[in-house]
PDB file of N, CA and C in Angstrom:
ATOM      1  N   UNK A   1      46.979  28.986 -38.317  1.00  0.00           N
ATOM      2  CA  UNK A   1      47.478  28.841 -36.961  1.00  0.00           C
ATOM      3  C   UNK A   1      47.411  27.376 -36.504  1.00  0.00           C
ATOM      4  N   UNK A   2      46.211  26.802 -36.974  1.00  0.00           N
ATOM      5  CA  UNK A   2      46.130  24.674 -36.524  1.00  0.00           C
ATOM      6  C   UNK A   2      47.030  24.298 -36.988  1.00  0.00           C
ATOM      7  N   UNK A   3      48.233  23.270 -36.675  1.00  0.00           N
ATOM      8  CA  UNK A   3      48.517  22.591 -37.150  1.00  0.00           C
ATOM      9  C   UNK A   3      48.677  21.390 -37.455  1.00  0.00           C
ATOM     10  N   UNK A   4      48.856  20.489 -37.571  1.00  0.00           N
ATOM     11  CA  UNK A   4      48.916  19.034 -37.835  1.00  0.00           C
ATOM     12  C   UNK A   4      49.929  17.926 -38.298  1.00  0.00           C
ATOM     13  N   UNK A   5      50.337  16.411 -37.663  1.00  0.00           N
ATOM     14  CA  UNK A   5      50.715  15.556 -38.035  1.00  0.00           C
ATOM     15  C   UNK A   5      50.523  14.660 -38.471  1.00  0.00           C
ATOM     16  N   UNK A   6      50.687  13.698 -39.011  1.00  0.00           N
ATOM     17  CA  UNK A   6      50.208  12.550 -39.998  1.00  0.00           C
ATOM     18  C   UNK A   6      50.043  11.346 -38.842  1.00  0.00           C
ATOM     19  N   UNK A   7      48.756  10.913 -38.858  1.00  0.00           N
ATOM     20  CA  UNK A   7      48.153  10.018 -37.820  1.00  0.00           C
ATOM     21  C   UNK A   7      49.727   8.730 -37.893  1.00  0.00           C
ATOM     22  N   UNK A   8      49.857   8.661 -36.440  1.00  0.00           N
ATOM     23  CA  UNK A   8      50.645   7.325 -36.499  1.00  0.00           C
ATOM     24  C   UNK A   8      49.893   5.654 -36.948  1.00  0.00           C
ATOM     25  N   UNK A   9      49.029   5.878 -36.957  1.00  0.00           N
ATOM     26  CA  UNK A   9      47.774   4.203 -37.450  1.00  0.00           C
ATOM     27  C   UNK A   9      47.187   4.656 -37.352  1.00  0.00           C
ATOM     28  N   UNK A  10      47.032   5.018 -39.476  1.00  0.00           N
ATOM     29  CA  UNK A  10      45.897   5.406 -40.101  1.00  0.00           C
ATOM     30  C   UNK A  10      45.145   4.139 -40.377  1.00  0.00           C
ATOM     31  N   UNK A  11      45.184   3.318 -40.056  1.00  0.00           N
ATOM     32  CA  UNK A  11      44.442   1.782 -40.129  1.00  0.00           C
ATOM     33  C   UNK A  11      43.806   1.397 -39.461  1.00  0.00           C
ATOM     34  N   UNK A  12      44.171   1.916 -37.678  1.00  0.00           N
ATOM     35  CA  UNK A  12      43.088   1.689 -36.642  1.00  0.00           C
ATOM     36  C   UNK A  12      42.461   2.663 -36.485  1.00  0.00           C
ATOM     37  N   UNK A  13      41.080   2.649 -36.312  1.00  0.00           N
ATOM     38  CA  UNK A  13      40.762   3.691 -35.684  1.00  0.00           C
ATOM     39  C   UNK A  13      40.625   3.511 -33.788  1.00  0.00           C
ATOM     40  N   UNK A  14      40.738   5.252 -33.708  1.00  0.00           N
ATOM     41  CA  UNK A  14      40.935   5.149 -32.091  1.00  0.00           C
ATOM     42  C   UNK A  14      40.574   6.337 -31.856  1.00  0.00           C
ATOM     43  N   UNK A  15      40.249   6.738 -30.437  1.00  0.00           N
ATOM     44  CA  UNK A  15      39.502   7.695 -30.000  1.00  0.00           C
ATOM     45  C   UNK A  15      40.427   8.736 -29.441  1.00  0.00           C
ATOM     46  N   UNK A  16      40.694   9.974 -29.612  1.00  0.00           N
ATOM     47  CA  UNK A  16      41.435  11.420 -29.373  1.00  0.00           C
ATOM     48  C   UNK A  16      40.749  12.405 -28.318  1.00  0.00           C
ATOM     49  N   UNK A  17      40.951  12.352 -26.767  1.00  0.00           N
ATOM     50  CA  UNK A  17      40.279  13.457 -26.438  1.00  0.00           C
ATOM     51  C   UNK A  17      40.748  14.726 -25.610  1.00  0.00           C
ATOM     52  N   UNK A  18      40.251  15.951 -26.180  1.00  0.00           N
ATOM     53  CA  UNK A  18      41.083  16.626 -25.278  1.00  0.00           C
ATOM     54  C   UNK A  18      39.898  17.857 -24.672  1.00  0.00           C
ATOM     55  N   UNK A  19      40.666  18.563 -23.533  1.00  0.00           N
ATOM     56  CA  UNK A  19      39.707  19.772 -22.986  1.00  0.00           C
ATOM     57  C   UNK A  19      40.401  20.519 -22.786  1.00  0.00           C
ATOM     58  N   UNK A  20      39.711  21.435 -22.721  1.00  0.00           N
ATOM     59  CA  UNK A  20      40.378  22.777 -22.469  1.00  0.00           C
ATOM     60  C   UNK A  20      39.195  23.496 -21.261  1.00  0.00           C
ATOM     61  N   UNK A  21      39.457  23.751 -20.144  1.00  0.00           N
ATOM     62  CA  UNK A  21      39.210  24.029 -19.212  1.00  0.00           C
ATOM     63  C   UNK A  21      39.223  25.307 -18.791  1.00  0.00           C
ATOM     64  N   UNK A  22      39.920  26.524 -19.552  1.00  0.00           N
ATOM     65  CA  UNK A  22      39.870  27.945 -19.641  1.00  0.00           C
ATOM     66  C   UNK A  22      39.572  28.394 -20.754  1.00  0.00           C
ATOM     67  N   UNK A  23      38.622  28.175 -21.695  1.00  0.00           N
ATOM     68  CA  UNK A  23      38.278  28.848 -22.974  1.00  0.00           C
ATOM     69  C   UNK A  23      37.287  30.231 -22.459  1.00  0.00           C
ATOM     70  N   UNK A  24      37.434  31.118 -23.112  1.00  0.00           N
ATOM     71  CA  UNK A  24      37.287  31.920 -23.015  1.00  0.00           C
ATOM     72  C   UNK A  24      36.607  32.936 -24.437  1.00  0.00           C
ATOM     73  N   UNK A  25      35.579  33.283 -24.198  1.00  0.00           N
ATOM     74  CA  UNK A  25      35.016  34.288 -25.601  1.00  0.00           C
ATOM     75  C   UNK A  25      34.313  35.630 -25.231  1.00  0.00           C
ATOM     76  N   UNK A  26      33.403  36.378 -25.786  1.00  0.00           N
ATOM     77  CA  UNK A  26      33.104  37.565 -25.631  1.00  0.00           C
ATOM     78  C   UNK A  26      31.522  37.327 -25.538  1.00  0.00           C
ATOM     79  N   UNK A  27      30.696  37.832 -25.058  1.00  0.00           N
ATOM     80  CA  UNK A  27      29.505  37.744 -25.380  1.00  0.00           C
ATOM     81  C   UNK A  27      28.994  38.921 -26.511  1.00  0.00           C
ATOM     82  N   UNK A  28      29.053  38.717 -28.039  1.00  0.00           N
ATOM     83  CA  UNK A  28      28.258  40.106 -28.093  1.00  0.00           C
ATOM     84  C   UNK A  28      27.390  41.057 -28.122  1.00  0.00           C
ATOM     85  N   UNK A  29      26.588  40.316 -27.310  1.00  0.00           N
ATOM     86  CA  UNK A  29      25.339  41.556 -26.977  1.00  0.00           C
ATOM     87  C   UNK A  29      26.192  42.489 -25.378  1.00  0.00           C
ATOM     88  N   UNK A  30      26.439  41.678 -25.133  1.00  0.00           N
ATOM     89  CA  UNK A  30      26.873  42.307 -23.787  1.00  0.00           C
ATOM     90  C   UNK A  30      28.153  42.947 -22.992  1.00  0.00           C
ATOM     91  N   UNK A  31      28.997  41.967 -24.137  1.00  0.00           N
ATOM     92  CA  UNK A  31      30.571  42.340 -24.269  1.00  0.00           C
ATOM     93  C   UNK A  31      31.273  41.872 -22.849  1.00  0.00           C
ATOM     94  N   UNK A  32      30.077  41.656 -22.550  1.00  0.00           N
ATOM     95  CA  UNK A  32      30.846  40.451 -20.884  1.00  0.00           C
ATOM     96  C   UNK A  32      31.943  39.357 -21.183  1.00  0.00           C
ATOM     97  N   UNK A  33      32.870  38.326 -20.316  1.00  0.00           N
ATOM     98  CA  UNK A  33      33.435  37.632 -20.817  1.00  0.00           C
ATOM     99  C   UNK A  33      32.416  36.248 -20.915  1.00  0.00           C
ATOM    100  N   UNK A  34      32.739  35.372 -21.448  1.00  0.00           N
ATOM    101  CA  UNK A  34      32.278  33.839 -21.477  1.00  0.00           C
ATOM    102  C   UNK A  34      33.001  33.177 -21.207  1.00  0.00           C
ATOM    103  N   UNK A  35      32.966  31.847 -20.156  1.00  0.00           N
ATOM    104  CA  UNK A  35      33.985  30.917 -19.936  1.00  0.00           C
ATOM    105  C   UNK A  35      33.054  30.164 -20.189  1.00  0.00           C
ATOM    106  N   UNK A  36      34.214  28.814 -20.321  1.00  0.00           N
ATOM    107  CA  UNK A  36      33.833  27.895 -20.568  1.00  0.00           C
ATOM    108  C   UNK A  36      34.552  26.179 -21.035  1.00  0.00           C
ATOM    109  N   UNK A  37      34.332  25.326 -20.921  1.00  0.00           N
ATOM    110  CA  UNK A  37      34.754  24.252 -20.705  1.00  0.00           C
ATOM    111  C   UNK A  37      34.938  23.324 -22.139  1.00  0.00           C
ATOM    112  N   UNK A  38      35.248  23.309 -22.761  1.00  0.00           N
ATOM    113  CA  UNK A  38      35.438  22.518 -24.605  1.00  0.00           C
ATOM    114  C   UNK A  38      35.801  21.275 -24.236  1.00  0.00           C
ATOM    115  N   UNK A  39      35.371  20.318 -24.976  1.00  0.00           N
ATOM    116  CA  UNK A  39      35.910  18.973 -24.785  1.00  0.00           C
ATOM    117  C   UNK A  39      35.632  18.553 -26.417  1.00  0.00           C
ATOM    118  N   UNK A  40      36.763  18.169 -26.929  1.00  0.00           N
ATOM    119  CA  UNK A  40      36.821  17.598 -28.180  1.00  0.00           C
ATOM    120  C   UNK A  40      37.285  16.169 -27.949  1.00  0.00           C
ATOM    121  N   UNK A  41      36.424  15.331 -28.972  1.00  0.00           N
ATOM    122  CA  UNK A  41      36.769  14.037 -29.161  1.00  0.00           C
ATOM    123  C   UNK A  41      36.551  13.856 -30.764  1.00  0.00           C
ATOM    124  N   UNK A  42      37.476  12.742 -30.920  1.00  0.00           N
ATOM    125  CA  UNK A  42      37.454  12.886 -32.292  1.00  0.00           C
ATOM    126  C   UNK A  42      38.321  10.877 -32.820  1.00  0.00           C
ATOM    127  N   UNK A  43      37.688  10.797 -33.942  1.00  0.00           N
ATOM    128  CA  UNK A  43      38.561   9.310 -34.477  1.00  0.00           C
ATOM    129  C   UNK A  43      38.948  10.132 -35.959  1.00  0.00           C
ATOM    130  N   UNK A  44      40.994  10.094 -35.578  1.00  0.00           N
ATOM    131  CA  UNK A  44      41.492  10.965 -37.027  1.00  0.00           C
ATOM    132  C   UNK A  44      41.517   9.990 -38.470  1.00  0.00           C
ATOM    133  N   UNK A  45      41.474  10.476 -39.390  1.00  0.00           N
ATOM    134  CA  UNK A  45      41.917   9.466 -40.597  1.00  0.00           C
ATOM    135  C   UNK A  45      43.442   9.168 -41.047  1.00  0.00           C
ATOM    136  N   UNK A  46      43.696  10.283 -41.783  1.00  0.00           N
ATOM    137  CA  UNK A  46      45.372  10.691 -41.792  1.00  0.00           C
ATOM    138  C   UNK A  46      46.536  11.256 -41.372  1.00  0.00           C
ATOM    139  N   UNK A  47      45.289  12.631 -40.523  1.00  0.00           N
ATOM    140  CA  UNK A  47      45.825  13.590 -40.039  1.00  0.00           C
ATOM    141  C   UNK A  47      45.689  13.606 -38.209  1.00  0.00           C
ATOM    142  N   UNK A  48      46.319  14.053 -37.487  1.00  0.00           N
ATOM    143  CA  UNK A  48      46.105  14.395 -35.732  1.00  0.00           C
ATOM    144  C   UNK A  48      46.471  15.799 -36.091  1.00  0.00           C
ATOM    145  N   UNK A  49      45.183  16.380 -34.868  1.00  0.00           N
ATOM    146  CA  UNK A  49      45.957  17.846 -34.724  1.00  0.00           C
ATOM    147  C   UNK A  49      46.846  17.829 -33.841  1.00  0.00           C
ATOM    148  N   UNK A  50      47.636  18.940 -33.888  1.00  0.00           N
ATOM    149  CA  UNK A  50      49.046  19.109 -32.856  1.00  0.00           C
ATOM    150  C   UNK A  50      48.233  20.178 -31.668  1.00  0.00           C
ATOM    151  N   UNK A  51      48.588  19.700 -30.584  1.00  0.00           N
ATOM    152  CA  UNK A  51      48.477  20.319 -29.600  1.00  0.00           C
ATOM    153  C   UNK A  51      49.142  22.120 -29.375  1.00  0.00           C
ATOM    154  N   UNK A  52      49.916  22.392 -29.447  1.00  0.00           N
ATOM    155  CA  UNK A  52      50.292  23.576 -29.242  1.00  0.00           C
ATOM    156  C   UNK A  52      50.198  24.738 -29.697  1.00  0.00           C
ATOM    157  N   UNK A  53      49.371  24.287 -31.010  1.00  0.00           N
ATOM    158  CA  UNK A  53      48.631  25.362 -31.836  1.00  0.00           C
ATOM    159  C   UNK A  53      47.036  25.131 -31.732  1.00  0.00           C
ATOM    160  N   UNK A  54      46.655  23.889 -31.092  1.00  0.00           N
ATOM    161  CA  UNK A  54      45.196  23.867 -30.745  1.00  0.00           C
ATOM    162  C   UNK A  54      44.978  24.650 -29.452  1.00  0.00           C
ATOM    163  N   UNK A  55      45.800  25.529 -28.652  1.00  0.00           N
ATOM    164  CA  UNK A  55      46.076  25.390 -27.044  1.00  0.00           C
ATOM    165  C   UNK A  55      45.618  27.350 -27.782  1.00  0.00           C
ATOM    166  N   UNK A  56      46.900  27.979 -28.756  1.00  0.00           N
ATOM    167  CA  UNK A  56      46.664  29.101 -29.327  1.00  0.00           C
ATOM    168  C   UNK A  56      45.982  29.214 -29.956  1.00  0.00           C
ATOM    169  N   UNK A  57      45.085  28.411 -30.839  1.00  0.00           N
ATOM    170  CA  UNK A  57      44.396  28.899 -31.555  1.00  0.00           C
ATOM    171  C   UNK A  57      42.568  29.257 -30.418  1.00  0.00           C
ATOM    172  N   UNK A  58      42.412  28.156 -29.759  1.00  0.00           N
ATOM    173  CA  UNK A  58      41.199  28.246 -28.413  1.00  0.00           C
ATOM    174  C   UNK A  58      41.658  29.530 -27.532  1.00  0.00           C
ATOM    175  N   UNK A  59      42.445  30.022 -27.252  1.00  0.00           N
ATOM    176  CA  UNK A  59      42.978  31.121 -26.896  1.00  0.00           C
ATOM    177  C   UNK A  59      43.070  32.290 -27.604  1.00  0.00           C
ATOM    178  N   UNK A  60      42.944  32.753 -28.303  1.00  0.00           N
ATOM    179  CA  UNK A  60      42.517  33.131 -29.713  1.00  0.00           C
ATOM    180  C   UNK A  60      41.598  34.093 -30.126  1.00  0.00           C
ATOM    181  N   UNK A  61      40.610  32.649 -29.040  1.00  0.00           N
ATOM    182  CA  UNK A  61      38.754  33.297 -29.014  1.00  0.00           C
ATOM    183  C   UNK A  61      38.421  34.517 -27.937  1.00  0.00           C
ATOM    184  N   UNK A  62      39.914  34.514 -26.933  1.00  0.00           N
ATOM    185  CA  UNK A  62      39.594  36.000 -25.527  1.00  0.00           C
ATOM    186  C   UNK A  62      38.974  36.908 -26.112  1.00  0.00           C
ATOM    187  N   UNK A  63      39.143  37.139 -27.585  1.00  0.00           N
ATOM    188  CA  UNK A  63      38.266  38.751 -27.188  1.00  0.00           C
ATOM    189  C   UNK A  63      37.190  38.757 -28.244  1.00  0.00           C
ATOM    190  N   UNK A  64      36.994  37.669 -28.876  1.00  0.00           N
ATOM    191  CA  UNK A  64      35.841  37.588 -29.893  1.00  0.00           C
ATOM    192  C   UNK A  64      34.431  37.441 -29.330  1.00  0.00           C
ATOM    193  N   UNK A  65      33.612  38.070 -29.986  1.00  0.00           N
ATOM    194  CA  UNK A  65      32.232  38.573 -29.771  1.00  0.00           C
ATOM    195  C   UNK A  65      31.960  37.304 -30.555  1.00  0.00           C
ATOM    196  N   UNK A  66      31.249  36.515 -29.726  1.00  0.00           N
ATOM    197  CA  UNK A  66      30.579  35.488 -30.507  1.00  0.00           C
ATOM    198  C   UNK A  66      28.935  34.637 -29.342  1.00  0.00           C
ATOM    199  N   UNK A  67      28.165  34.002 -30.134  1.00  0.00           N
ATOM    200  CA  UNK A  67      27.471  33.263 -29.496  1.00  0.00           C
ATOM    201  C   UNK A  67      27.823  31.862 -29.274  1.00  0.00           C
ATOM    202  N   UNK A  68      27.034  31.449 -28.180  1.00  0.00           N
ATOM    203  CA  UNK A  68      27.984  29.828 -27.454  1.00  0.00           C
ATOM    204  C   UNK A  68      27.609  29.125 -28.834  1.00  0.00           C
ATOM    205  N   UNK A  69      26.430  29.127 -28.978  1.00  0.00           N
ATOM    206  CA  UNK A  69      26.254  27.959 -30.598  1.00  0.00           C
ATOM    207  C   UNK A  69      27.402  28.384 -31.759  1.00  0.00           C
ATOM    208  N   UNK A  70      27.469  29.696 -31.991  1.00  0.00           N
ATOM    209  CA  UNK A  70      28.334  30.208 -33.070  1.00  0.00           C
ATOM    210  C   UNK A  70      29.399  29.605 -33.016  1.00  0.00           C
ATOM    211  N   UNK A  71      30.202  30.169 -31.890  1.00  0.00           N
ATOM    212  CA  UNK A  71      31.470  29.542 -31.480  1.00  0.00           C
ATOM    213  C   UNK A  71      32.211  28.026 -31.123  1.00  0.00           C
ATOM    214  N   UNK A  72      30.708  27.487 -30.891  1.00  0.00           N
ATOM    215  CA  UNK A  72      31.378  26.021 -30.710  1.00  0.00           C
ATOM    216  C   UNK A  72      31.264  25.159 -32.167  1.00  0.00           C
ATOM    217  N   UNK A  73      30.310  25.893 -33.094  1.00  0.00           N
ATOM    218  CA  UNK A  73      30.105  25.243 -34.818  1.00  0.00           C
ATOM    219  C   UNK A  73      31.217  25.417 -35.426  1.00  0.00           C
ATOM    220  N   UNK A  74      31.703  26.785 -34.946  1.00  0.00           N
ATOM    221  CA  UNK A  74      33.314  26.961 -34.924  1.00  0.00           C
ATOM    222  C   UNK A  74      34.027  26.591 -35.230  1.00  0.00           C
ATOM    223  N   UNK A  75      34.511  26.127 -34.073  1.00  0.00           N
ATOM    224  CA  UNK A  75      35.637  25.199 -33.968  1.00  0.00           C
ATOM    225  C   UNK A  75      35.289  23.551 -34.366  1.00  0.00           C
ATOM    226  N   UNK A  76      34.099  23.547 -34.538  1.00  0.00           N
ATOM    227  CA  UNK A  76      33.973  22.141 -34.895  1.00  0.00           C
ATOM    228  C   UNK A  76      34.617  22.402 -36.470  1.00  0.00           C
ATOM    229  N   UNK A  77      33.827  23.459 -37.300  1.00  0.00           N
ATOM    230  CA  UNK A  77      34.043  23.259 -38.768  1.00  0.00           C
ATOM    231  C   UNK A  77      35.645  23.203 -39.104  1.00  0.00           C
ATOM    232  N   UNK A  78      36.282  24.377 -37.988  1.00  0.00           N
ATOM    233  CA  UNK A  78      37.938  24.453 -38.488  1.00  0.00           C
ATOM    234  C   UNK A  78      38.383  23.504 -37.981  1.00  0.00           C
ATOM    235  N   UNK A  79      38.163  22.422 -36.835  1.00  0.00           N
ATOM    236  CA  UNK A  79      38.622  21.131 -36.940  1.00  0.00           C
ATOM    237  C   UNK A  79      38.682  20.108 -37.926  1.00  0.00           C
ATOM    238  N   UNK A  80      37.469  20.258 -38.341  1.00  0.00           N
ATOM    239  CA  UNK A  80      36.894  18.903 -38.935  1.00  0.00           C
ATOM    240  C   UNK A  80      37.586  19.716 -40.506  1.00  0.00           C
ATOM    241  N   UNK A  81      37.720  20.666 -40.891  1.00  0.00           N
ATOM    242  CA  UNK A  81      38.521  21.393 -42.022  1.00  0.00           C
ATOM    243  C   UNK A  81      39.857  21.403 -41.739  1.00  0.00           C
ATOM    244  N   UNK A  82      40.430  21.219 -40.800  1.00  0.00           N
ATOM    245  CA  UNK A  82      41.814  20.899 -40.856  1.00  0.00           C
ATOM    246  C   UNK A  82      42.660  19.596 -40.906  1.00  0.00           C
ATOM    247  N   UNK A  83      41.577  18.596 -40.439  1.00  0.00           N
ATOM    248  CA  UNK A  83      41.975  16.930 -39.838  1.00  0.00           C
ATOM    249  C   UNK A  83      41.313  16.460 -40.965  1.00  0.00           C
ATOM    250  N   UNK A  84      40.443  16.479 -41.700  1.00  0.00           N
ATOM    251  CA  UNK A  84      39.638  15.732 -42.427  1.00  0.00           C
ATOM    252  C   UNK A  84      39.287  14.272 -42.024  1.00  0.00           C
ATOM    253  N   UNK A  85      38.586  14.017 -40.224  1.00  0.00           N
ATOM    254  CA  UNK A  85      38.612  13.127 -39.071  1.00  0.00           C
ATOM    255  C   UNK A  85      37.279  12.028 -39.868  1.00  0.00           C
ATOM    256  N   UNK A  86      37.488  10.718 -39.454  1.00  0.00           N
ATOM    257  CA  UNK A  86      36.120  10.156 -39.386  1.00  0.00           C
ATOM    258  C   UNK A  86      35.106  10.620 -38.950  1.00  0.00           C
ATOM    259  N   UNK A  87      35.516  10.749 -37.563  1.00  0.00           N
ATOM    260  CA  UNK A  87      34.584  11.343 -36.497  1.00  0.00           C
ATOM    261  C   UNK A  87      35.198  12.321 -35.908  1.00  0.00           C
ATOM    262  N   UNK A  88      34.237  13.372 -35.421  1.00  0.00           N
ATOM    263  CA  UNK A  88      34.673  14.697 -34.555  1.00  0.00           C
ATOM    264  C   UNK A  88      33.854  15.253 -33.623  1.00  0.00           C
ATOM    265  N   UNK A  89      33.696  15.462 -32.544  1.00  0.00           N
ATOM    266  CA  UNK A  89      32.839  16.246 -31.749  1.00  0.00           C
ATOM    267  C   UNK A  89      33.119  17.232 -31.138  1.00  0.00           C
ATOM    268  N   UNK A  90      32.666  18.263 -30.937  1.00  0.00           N
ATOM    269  CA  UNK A  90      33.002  19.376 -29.706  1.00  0.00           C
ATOM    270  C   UNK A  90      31.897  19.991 -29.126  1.00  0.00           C
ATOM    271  N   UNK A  91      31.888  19.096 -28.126  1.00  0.00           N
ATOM    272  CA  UNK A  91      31.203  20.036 -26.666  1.00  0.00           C
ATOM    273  C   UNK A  91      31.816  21.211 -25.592  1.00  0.00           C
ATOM    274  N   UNK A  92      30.945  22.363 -25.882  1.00  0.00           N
ATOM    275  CA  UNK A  92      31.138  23.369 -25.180  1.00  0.00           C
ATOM    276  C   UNK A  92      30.310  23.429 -23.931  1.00  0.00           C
ATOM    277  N   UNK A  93      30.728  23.509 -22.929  1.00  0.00           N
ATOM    278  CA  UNK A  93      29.969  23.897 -21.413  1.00  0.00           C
ATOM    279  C   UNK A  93      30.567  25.170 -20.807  1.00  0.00           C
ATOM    280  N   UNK A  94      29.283  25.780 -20.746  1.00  0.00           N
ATOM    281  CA  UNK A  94      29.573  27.282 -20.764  1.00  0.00           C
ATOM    282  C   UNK A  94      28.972  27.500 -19.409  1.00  0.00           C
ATOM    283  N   UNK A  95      29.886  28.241 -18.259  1.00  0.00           N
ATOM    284  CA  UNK A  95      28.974  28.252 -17.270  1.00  0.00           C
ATOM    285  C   UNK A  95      28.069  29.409 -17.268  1.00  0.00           C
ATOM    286  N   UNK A  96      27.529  29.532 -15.829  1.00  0.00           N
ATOM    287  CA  UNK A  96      26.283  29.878 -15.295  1.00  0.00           C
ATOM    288  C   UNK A  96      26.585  31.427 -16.045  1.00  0.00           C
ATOM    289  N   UNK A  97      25.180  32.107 -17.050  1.00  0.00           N
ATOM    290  CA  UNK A  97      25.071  34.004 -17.385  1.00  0.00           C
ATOM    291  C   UNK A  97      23.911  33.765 -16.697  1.00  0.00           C
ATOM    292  N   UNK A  98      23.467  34.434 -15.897  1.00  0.00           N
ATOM    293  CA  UNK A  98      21.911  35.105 -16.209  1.00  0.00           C
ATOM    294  C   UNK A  98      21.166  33.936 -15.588  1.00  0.00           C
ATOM    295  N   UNK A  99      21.949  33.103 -14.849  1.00  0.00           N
ATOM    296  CA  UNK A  99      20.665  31.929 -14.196  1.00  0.00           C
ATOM    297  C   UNK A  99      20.490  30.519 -14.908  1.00  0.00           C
ATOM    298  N   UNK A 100      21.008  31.094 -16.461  1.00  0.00           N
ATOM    299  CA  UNK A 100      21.076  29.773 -17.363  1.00  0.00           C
ATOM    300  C   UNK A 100      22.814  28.960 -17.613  1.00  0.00           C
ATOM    301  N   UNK A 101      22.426  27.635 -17.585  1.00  0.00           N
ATOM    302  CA  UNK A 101      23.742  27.034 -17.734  1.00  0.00           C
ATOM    303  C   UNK A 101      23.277  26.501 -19.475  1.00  0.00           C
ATOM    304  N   UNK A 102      24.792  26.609 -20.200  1.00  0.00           N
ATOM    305  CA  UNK A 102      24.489  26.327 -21.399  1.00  0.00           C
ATOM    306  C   UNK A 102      25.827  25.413 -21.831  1.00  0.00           C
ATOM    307  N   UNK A 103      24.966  24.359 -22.669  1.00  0.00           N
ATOM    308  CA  UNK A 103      25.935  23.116 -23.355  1.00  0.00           C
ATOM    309  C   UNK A 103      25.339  23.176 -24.510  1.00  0.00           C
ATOM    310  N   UNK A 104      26.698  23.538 -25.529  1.00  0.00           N
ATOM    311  CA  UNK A 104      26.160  23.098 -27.041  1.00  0.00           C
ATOM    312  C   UNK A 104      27.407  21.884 -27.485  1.00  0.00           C
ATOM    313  N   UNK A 105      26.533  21.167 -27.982  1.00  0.00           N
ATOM    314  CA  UNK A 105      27.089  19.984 -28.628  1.00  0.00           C
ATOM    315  C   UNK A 105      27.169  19.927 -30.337  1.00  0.00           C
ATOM    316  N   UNK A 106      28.230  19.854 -30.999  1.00  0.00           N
ATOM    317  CA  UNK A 106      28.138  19.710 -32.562  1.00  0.00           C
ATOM    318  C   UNK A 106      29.096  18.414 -32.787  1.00  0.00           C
ATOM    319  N   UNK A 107      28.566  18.008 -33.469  1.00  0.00           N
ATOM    320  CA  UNK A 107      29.092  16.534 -34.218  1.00  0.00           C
ATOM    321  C   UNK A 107      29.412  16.502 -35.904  1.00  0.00           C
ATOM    322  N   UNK A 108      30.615  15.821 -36.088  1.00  0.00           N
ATOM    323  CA  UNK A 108      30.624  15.512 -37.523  1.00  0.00           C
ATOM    324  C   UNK A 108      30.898  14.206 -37.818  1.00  0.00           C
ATOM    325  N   UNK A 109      30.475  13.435 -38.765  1.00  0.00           N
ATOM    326  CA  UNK A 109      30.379  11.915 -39.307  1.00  0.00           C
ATOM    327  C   UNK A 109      30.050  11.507 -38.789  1.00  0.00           C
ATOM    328  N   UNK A 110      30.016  10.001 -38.281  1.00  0.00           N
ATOM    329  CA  UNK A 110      28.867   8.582 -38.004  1.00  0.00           C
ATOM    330  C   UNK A 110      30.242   8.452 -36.098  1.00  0.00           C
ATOM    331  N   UNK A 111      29.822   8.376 -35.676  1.00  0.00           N
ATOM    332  CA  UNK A 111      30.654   8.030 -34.281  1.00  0.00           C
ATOM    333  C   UNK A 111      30.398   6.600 -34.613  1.00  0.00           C
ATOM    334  N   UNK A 112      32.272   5.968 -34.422  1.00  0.00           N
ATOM    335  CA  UNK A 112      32.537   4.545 -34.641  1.00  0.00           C
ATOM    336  C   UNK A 112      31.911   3.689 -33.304  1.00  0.00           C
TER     337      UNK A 112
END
């Protein structure tokens, strides 16, 4: 479903960021919904992901039973497995269950 284009300057590196502001997952112990806030940043090598299948594929996640750590290692691994990026990050901010606010952060390679 990701898809991808061939970085326009694979020579510079430069910084990519995007959010997604309605992500959405399942909790599964509870089967409640999860929202939540994604922010990916990333420096590509060869590859950029394409937007319009990153938009469906985060959309995707509505009805999956997953945990906030699970889900945001996630999408880090099928990023960083689809772009093969210098650098990649994805922070998830998940709002308020139960009194607790939760941010998981996963990183891949050395941030330039």
């Amino acid at each position: 479903m990701l898809e991808t284009f061939p970085n326009p300057q694979p020579d510079r590196p430069y910084t990519i960021e995007f959010e997604c502001p309605e992500f959405t997952c399942v909790c599964p112990k509870t089967g409640q919904p999860d929202f939540a806030t994604i922010h990916m940043r990333y420096v590509p090598d060869q590859k950029c992901v394409e937007l319009k299948s990153l938009k469906l594929y985060l959309w995707s996640y509505r009805d999956v039973g997953a945990f906030h750590e699970a889900v945001t290692n996630k999408i880090l691994n099928d990023l960083v497995e689809l772009t093969e990026p210098r650098f990649f990050e994805v922070r998830a901010e998940f709002f308020v269950r139960g009194g607790i606010h939760t941010n998981v952060t996963c990183t891949h390679g050395e941030e330039p």
